[in-house]
N, C-alpha and C. Protein backbone atom coordinates (compact mmCIF):
# COMPACT_ATOMS: atom_id res chain seq x y z
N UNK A 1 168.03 128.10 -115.73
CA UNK A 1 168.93 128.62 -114.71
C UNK A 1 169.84 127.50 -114.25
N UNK A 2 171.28 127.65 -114.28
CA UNK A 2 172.27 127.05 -113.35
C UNK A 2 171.37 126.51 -112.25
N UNK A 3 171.76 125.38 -111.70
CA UNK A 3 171.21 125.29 -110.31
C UNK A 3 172.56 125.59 -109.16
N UNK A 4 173.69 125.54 -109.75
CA UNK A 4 174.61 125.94 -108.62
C UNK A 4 174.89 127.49 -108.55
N UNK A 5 174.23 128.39 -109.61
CA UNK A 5 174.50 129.69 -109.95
C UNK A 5 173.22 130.61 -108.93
N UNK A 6 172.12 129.27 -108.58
CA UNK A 6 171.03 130.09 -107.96
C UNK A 6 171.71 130.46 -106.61
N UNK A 7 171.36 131.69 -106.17
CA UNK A 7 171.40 131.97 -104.93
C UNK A 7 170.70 131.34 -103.56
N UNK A 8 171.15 130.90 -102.93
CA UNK A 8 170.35 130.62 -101.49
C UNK A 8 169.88 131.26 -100.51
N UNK A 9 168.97 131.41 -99.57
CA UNK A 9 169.65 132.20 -98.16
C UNK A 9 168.68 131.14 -97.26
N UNK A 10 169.74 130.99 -96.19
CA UNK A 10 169.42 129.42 -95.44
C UNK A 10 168.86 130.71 -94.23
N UNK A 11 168.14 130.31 -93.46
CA UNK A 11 167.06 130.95 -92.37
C UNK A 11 167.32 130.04 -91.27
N UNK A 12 167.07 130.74 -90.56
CA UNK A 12 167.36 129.39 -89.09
C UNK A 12 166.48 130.34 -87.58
N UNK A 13 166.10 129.80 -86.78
CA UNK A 13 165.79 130.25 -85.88
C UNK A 13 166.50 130.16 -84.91
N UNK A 14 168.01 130.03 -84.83
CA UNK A 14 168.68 130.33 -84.26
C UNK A 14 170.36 130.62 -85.30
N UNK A 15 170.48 132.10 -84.83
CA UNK A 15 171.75 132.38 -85.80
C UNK A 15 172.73 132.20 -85.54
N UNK A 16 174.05 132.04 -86.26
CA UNK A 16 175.11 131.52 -85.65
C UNK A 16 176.02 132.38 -84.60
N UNK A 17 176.47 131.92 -83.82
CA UNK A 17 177.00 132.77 -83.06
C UNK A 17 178.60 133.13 -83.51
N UNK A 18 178.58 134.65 -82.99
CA UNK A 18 180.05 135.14 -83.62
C UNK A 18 181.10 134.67 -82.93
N UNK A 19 182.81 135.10 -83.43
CA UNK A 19 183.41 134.19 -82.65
C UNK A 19 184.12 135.40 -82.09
N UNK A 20 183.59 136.75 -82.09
CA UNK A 20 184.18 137.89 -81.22
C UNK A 20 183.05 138.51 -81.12
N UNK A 21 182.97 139.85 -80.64
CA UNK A 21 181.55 140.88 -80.09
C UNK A 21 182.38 141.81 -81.35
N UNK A 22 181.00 142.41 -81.89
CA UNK A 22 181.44 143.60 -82.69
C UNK A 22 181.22 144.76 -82.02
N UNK A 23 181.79 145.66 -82.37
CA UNK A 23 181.80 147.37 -82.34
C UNK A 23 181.60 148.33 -83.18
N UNK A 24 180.53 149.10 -83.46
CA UNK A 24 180.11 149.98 -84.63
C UNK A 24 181.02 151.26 -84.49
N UNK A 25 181.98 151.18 -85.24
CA UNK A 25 183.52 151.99 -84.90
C UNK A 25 183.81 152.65 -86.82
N UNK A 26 183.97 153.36 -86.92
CA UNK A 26 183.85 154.50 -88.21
C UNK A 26 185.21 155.36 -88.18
N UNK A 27 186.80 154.61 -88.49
CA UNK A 27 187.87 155.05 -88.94
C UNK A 27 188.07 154.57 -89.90
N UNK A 28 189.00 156.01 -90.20
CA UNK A 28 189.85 155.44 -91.84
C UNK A 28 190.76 154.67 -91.73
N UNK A 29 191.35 153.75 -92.79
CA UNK A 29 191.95 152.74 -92.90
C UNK A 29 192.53 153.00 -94.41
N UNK A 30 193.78 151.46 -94.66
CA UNK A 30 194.05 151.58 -95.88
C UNK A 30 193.89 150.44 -95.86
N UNK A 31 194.02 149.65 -97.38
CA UNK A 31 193.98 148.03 -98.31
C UNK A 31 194.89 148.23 -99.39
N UNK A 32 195.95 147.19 -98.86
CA UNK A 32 196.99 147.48 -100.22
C UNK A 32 197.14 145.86 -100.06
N UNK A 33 196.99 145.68 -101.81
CA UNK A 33 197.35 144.06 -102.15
C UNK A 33 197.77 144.04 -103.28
N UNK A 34 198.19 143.02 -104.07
CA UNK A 34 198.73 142.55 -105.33
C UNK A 34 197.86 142.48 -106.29
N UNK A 35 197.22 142.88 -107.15
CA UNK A 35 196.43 142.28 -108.24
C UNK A 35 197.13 141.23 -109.21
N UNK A 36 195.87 140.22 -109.51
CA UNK A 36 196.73 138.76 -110.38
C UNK A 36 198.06 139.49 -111.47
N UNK A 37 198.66 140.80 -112.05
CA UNK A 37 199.71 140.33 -112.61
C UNK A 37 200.82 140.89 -111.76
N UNK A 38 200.57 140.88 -110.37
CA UNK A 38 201.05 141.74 -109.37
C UNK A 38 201.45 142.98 -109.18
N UNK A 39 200.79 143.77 -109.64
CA UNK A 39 200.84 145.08 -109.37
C UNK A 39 200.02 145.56 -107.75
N UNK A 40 200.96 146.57 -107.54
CA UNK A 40 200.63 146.41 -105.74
C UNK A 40 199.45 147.81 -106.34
N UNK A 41 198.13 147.65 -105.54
CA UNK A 41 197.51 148.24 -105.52
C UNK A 41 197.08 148.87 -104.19
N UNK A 42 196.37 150.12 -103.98
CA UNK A 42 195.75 150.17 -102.61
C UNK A 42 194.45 150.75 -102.83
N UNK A 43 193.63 151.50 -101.60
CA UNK A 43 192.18 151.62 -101.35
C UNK A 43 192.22 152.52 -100.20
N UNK A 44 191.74 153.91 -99.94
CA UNK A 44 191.23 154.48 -98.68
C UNK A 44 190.19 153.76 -98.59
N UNK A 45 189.81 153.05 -96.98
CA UNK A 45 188.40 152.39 -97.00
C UNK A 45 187.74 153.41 -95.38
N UNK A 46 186.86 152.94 -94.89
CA UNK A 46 186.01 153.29 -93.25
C UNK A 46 186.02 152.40 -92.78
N UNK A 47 186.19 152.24 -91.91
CA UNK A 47 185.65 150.34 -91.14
C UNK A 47 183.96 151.45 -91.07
N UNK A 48 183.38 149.95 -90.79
CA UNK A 48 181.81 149.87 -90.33
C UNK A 48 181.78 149.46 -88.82
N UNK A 49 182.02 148.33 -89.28
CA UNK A 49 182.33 147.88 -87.54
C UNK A 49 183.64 146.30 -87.80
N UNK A 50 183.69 146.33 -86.28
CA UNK A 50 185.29 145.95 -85.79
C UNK A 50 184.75 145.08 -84.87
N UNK A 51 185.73 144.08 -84.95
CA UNK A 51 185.86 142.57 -83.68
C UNK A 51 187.30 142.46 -83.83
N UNK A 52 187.46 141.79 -82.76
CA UNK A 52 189.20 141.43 -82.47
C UNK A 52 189.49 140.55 -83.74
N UNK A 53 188.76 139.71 -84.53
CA UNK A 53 188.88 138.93 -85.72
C UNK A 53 188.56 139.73 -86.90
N UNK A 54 187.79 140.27 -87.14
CA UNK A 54 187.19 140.81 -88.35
C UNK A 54 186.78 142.15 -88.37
N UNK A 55 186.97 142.96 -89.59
CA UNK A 55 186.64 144.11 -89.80
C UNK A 55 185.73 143.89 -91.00
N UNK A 56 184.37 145.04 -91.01
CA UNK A 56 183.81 145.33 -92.57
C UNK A 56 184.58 146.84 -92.60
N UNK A 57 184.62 146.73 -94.06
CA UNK A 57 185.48 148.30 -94.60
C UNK A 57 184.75 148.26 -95.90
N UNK A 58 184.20 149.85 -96.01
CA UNK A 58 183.62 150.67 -96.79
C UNK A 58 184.45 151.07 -97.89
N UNK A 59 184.74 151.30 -98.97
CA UNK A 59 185.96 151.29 -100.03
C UNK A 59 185.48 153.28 -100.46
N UNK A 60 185.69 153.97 -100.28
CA UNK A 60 185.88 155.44 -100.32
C UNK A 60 185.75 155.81 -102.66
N UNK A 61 186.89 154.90 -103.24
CA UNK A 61 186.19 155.10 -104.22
C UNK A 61 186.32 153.67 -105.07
N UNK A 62 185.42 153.05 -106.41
CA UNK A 62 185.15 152.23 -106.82
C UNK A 62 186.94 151.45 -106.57
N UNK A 63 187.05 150.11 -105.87
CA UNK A 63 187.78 148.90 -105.85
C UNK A 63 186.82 147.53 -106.32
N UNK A 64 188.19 146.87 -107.17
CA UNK A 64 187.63 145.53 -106.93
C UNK A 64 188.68 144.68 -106.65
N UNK A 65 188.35 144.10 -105.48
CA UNK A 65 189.33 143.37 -104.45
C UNK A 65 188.55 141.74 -105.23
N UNK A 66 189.16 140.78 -105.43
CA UNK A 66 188.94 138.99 -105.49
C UNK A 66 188.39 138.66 -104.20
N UNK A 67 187.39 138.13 -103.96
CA UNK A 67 187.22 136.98 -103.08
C UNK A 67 188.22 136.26 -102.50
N UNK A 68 188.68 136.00 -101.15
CA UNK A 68 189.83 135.50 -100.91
C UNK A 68 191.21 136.04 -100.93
N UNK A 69 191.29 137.20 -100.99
CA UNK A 69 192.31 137.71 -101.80
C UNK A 69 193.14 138.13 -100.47
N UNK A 70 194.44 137.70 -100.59
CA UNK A 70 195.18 138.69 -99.06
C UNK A 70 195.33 140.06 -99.52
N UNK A 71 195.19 140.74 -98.68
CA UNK A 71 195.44 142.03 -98.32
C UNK A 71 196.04 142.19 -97.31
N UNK A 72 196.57 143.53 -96.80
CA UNK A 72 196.98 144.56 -95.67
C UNK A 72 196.48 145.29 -95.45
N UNK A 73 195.73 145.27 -94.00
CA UNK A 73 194.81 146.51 -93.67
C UNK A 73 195.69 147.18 -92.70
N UNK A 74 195.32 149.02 -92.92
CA UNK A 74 195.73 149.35 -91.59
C UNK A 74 195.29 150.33 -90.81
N UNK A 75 194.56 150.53 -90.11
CA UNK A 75 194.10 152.64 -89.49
C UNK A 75 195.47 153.06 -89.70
N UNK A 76 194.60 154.71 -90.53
CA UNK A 76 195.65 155.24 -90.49
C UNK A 76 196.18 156.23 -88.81
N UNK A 77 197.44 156.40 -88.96
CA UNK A 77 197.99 157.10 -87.98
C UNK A 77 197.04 157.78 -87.05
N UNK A 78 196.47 158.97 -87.33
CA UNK A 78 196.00 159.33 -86.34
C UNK A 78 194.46 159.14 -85.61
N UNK A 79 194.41 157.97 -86.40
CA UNK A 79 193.12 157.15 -86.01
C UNK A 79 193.43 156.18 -84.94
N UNK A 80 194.69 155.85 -84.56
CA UNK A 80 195.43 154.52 -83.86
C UNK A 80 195.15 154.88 -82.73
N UNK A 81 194.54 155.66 -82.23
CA UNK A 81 194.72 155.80 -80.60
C UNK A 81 193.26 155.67 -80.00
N UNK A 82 192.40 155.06 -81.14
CA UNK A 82 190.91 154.84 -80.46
C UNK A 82 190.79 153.86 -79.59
N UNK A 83 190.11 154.04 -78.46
CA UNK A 83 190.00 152.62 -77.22
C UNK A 83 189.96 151.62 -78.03
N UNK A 84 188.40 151.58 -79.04
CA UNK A 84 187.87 150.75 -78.94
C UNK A 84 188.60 149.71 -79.92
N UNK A 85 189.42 150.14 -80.52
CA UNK A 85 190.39 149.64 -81.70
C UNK A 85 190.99 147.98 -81.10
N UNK A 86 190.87 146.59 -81.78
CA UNK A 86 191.47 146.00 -81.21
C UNK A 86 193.12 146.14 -81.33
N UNK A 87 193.98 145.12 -80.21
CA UNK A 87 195.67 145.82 -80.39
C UNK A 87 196.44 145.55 -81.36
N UNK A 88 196.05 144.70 -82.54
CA UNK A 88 196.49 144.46 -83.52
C UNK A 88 196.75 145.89 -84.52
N UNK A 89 195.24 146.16 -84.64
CA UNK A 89 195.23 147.32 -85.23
C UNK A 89 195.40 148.15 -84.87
N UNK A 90 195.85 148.39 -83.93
CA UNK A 90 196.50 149.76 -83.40
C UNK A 90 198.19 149.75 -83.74
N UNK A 91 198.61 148.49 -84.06
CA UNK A 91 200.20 147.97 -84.59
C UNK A 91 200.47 148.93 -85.67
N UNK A 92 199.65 148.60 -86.79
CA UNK A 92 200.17 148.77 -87.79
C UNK A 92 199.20 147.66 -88.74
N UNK A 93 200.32 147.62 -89.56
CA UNK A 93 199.76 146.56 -90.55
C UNK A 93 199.48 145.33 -90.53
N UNK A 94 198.28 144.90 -91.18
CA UNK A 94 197.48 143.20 -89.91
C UNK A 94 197.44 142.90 -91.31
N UNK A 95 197.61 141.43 -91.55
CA UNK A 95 197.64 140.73 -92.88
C UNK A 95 195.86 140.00 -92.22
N UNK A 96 195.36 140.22 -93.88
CA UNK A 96 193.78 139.73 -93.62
C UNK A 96 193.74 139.14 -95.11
N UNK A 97 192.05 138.61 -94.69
CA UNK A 97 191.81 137.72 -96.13
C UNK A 97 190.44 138.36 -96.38
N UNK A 98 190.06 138.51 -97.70
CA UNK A 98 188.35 138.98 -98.04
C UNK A 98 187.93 138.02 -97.91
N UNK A 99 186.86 137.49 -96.93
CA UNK A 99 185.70 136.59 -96.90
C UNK A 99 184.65 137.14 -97.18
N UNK A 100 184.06 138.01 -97.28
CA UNK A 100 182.85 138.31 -97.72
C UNK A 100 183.21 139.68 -98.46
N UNK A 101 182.39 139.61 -100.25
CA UNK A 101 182.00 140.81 -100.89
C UNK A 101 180.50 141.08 -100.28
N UNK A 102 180.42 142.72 -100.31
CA UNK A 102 179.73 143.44 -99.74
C UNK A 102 178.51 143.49 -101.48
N UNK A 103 177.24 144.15 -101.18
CA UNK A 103 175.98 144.00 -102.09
C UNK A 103 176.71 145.18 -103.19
N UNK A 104 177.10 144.74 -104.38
CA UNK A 104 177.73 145.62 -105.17
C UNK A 104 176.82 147.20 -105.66
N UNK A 105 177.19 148.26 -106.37
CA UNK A 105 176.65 149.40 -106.26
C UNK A 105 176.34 149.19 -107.88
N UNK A 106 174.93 149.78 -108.02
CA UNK A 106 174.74 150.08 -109.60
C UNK A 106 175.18 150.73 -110.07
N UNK A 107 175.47 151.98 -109.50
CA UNK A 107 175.88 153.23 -110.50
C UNK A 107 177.65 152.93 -110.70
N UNK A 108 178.86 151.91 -110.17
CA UNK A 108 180.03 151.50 -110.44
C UNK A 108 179.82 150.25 -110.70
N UNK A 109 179.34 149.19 -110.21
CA UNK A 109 179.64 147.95 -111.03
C UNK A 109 180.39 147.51 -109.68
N UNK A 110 180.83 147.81 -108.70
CA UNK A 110 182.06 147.32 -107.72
C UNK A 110 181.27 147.32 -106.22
N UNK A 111 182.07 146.35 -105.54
CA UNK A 111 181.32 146.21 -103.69
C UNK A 111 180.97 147.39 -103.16
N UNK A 112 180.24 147.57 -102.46
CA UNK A 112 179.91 148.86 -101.58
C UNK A 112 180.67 148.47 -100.66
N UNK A 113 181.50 147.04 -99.82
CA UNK A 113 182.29 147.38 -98.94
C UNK A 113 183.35 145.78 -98.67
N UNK A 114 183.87 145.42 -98.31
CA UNK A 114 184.43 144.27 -97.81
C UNK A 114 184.56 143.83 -96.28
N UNK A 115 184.08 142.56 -96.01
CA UNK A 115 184.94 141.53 -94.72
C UNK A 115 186.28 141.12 -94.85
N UNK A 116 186.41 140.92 -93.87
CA UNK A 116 188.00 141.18 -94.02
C UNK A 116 188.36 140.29 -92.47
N UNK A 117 188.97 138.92 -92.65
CA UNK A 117 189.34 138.51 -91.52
C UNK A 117 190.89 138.62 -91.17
N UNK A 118 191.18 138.74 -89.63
CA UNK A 118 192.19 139.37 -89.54
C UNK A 118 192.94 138.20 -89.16
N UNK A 119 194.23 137.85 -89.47
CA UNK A 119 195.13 136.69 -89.76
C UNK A 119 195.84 137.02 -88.72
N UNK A 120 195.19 136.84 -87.26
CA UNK A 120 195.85 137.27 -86.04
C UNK A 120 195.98 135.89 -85.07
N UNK A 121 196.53 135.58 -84.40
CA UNK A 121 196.61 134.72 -83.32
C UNK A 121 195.21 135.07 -82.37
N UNK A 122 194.17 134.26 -82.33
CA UNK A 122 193.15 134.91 -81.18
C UNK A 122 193.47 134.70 -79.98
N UNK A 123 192.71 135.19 -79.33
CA UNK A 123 193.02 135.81 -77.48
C UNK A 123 192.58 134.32 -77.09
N UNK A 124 193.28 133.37 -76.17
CA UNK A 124 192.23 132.31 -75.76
C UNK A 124 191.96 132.16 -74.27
N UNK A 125 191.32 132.20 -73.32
CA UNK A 125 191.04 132.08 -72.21
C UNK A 125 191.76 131.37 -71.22
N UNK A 126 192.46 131.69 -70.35
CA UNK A 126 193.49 131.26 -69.08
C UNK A 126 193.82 129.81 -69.31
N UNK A 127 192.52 129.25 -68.83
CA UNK A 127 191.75 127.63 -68.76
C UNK A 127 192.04 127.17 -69.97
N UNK A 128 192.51 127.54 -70.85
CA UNK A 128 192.88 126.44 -72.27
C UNK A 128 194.14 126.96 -72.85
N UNK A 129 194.86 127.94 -72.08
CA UNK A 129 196.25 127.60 -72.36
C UNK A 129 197.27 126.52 -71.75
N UNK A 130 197.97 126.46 -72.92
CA UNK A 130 199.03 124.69 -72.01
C UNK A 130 200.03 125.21 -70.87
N UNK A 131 199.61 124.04 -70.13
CA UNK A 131 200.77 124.34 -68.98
C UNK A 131 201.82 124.32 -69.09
N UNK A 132 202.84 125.16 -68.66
CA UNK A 132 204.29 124.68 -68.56
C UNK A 132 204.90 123.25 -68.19
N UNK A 133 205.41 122.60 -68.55
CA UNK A 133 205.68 121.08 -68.20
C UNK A 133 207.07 121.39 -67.31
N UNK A 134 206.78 120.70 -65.86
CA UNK A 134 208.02 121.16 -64.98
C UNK A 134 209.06 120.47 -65.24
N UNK A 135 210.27 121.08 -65.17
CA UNK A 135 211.50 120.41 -65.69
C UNK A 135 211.73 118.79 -64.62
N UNK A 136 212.22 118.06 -65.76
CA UNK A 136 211.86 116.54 -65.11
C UNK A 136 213.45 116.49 -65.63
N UNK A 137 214.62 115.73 -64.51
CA UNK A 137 215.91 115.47 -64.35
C UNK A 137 215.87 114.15 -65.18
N UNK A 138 216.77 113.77 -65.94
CA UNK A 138 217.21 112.64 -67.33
C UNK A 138 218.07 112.00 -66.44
N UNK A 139 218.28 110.49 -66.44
CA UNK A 139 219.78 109.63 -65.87
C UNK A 139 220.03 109.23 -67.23
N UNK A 140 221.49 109.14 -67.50
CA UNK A 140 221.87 109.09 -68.53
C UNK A 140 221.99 107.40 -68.00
């Protein structure tokens, strides 16, 4: 066996902490990206669940999306008006990256679903935005 081909799974008694709260939230969505000879492709997917950073999405029928790969996610239309939706995705179209393939399916050969981080500006807390610098008069 490869030794870099073996699989790991590191255990910890304390897990890492997320860098948003998730929401177990079940709308349709789309995934449209380029495949390597660029042909624009797309995907009906479900989200699973939703954070202001990251979505998992369920792929509706066999996709195979690359690791890393940009995409465009988006709820469709009349899914946009759920509370719990963060406001990105309620826009429209949010440019994301696949970080995680989902445990692939035997009977297709392809992910049962994708992560998907969302290439958004995050929200940051009062206390760590920069201050305005007060206008200071120049002598020439």
């Amino acid at each position: 066996m490869i030794p870099s081909a073996a699989a790991t799974r590191q255990t910890s008694a304390h897990p890492r902490e997320r860098i948003a709260d998730r929401r177990q939230l079940r709308v349709p969505g789309r995934l449209t990206w380029r495949d390597a000879t660029g042909t624009l492709r797309f995907v009906s997917v479900v989200t699973r669940d939703v954070s202001d950073l990251d979505v998992f999405v369920e792929c509706q029928v066999p996709a195979s999306i690359p690791l890393y790969r940009l995409v465009h996610f988006q709820i469709e239309r009349p899914a946009r008006d759920v509370s719990e939706l963060p406001a990105p995705l309620q826009q429209g179209k949010v440019l994301s990256a696949v970080y995680r393939v989902g445990p692939y399916k035997s009977a297709t050969g392809t992910p049962q679903g994708y992560a998907l981080r969302l290439l958004v500006d995050p929200k940051r807390p009062a206390s760590s935005l920069p201050r305005e610098r007060e206008a200071l008069a120049v002598a020439n």
